[in-house]
Structures are given as C-alpha cells and as structure tokens.
Protein backbone atom coordinates (compact mmCIF):
# COMPACT_ATOMS: atom_id res chain seq x y z
CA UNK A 1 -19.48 -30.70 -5.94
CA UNK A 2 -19.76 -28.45 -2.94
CA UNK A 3 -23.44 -26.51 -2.84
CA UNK A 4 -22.46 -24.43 0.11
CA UNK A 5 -19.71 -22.57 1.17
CA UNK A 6 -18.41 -21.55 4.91
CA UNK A 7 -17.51 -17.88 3.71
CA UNK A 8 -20.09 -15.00 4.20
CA UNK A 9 -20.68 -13.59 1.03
CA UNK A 10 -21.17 -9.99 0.66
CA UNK A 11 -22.65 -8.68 -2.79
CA UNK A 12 -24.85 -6.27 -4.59
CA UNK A 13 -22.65 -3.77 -5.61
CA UNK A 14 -23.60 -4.18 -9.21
CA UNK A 15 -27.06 -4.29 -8.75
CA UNK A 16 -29.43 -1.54 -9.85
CA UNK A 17 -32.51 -1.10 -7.95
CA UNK A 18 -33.95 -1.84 -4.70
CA UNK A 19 -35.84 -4.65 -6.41
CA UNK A 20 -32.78 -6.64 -7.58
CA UNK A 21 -31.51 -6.48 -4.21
CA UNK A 22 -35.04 -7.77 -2.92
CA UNK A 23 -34.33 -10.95 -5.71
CA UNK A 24 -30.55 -11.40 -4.40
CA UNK A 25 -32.15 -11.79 -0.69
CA UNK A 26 -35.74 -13.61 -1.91
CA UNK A 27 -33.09 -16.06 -3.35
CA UNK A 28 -30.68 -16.21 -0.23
CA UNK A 29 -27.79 -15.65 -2.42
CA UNK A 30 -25.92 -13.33 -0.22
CA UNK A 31 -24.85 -13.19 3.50
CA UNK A 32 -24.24 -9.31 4.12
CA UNK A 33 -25.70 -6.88 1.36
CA UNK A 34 -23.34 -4.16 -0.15
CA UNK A 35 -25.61 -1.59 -2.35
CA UNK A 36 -23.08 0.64 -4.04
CA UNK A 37 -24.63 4.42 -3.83
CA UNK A 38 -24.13 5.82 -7.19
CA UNK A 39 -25.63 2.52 -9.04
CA UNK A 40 -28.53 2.07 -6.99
CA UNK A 41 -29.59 4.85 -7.64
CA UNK A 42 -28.90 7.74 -4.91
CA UNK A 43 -29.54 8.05 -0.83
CA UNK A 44 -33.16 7.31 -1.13
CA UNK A 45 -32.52 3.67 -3.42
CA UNK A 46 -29.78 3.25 -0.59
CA UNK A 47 -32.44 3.62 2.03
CA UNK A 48 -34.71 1.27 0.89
CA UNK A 49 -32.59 -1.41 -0.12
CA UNK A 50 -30.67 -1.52 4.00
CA UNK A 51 -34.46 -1.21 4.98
CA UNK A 52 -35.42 -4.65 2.84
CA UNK A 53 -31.99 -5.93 3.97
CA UNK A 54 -33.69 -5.33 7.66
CA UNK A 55 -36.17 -7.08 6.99
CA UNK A 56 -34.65 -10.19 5.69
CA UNK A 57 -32.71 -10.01 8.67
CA UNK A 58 -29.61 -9.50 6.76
CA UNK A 59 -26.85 -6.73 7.43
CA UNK A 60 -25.64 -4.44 5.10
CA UNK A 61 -22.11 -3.22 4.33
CA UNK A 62 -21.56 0.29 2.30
CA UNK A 63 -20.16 -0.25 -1.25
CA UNK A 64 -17.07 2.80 -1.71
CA UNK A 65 -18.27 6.41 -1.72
CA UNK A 66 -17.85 6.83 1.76
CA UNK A 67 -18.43 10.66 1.49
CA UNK A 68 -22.13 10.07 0.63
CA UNK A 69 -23.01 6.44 1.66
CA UNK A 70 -21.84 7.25 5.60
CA UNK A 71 -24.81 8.92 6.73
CA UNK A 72 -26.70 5.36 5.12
CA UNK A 73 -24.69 3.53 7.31
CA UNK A 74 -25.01 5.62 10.60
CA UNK A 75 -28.80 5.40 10.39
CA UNK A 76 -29.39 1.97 9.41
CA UNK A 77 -29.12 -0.34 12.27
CA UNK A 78 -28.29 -3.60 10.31
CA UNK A 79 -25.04 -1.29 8.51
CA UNK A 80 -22.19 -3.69 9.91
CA UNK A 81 -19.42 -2.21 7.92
CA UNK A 82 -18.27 0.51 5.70
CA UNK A 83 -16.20 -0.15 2.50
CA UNK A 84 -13.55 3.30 2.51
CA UNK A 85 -11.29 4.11 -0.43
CA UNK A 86 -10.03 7.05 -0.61
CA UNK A 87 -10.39 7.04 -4.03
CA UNK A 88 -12.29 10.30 -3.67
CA UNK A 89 -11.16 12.31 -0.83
CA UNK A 90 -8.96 15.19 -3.29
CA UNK A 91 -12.86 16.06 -4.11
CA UNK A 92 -13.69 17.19 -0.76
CA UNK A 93 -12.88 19.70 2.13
CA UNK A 94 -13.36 17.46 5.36
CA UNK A 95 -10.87 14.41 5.16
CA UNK A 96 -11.92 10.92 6.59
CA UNK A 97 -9.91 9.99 9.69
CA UNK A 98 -10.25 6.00 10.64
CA UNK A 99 -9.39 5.59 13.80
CA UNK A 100 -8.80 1.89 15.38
CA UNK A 101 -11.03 0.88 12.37
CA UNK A 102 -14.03 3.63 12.94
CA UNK A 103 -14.93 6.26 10.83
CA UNK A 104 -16.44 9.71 13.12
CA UNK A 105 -19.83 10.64 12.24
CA UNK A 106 -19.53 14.02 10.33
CA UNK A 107 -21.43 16.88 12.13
CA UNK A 108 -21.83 19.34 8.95
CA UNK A 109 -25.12 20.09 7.67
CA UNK A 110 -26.32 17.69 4.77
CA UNK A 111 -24.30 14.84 3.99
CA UNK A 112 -21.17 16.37 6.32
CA UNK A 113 -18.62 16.88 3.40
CA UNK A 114 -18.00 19.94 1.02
CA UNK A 115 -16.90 20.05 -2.57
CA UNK A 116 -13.05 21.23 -2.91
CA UNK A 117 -14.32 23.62 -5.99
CA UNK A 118 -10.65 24.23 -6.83
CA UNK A 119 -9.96 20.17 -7.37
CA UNK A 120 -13.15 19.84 -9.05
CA UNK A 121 -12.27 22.46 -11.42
CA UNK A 122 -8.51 21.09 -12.36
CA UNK A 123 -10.35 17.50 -12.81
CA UNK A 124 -12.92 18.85 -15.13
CA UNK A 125 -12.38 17.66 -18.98
C-alpha cells in the first residue's frame, strides 16, 4: 500500500470555516490550499484562511468565483494560482481577459466588477 503520493494535492474547497482549513493543514493533508469564497464564508473567511495557509508555509490557490476571490489572490502573497470559470461572467459588466495565463488586476472601486442588472433580472426565478 502506498502512504504517500508524488502529486501536490490541492483541496479545501468544501470546507467551511477558517478552522477546518487550520485542521486540513495541522494534519498536513494538503499541498496547496483552495478555499472556495462563497462556502467559507465571504472575503474576510477568505482572508484568514490564505493568512493561516501563510503561516503553515503553504500556498493557496482560489476556488472558482474569480469575480470576487481575485482581489484575495492579488493581496495574499502565498496565492499561487487562480481557478477561472467563466461560469459567471453573463452576471457582470467588466469581462475577464487571460492573457498568456494571467488574469489583469481590476482597477474599479470595490471588488473591480459590476452587476449586469439586466442579466440578473432575466435569471431571477
């Protein structure tokens, strides 16, 4: 039975607070951390869980939701990647551009990106 693998292995996106994530790293069961924004709990949860990561010395890749999660992974210096789907992008005004595999940091006040009102409204139930 193999007890190690040579494969980095990035998880967390189904973990729910800032203290799970602390258990996943306590227990060294992940090579990169990926908190996904909307389950741990918003920008702040976010915050605290690539700060932890930090600390760990482990990096951090952004779970989807690239519209909110980028300005995470701009100001966290152990954010090695960001997961993009554009999943999302009908809900907002500025489009995502990657460009040889980078991602511009949005200049916009706030998060950078503004609801498409008109989309939201069509989508509504």
């Amino acid at each position: 039975m193999l007890e190690a693998i040579d494969i980095p292995l990035a998880s967390g996106e189904t973990e729910y607070t800032s203290f799970g994530m602390k258990d996943m790293l306590e227990q060294r069961t992940v090579d990169v951390l990926m908190p996904d924004l909307q389950r741990i709990g918003g920008l702040s949860e976010m915050r605290k869980s690539a700060a932890i990561a930090a600390s760990y010395h482990v990096p951090i890749s952004t779970h989807i939701f690239t519209e909110q999660s980028l300005s995470i992974a701009g100001s966290a210096a152990n954010c090695i990647s960001v997961e993009h789907v554009d999943w999302f992008a009908p809900l907002f005004n500025e489009k995502i551009a990657v460009k040889d595999g980078c991602i511009p940091m949005p200049q916009s006040p706030g998060l950078g990106f503004t609801f498409d009102w008109d989309t939201v409204k069509q989508l509504q139930l």
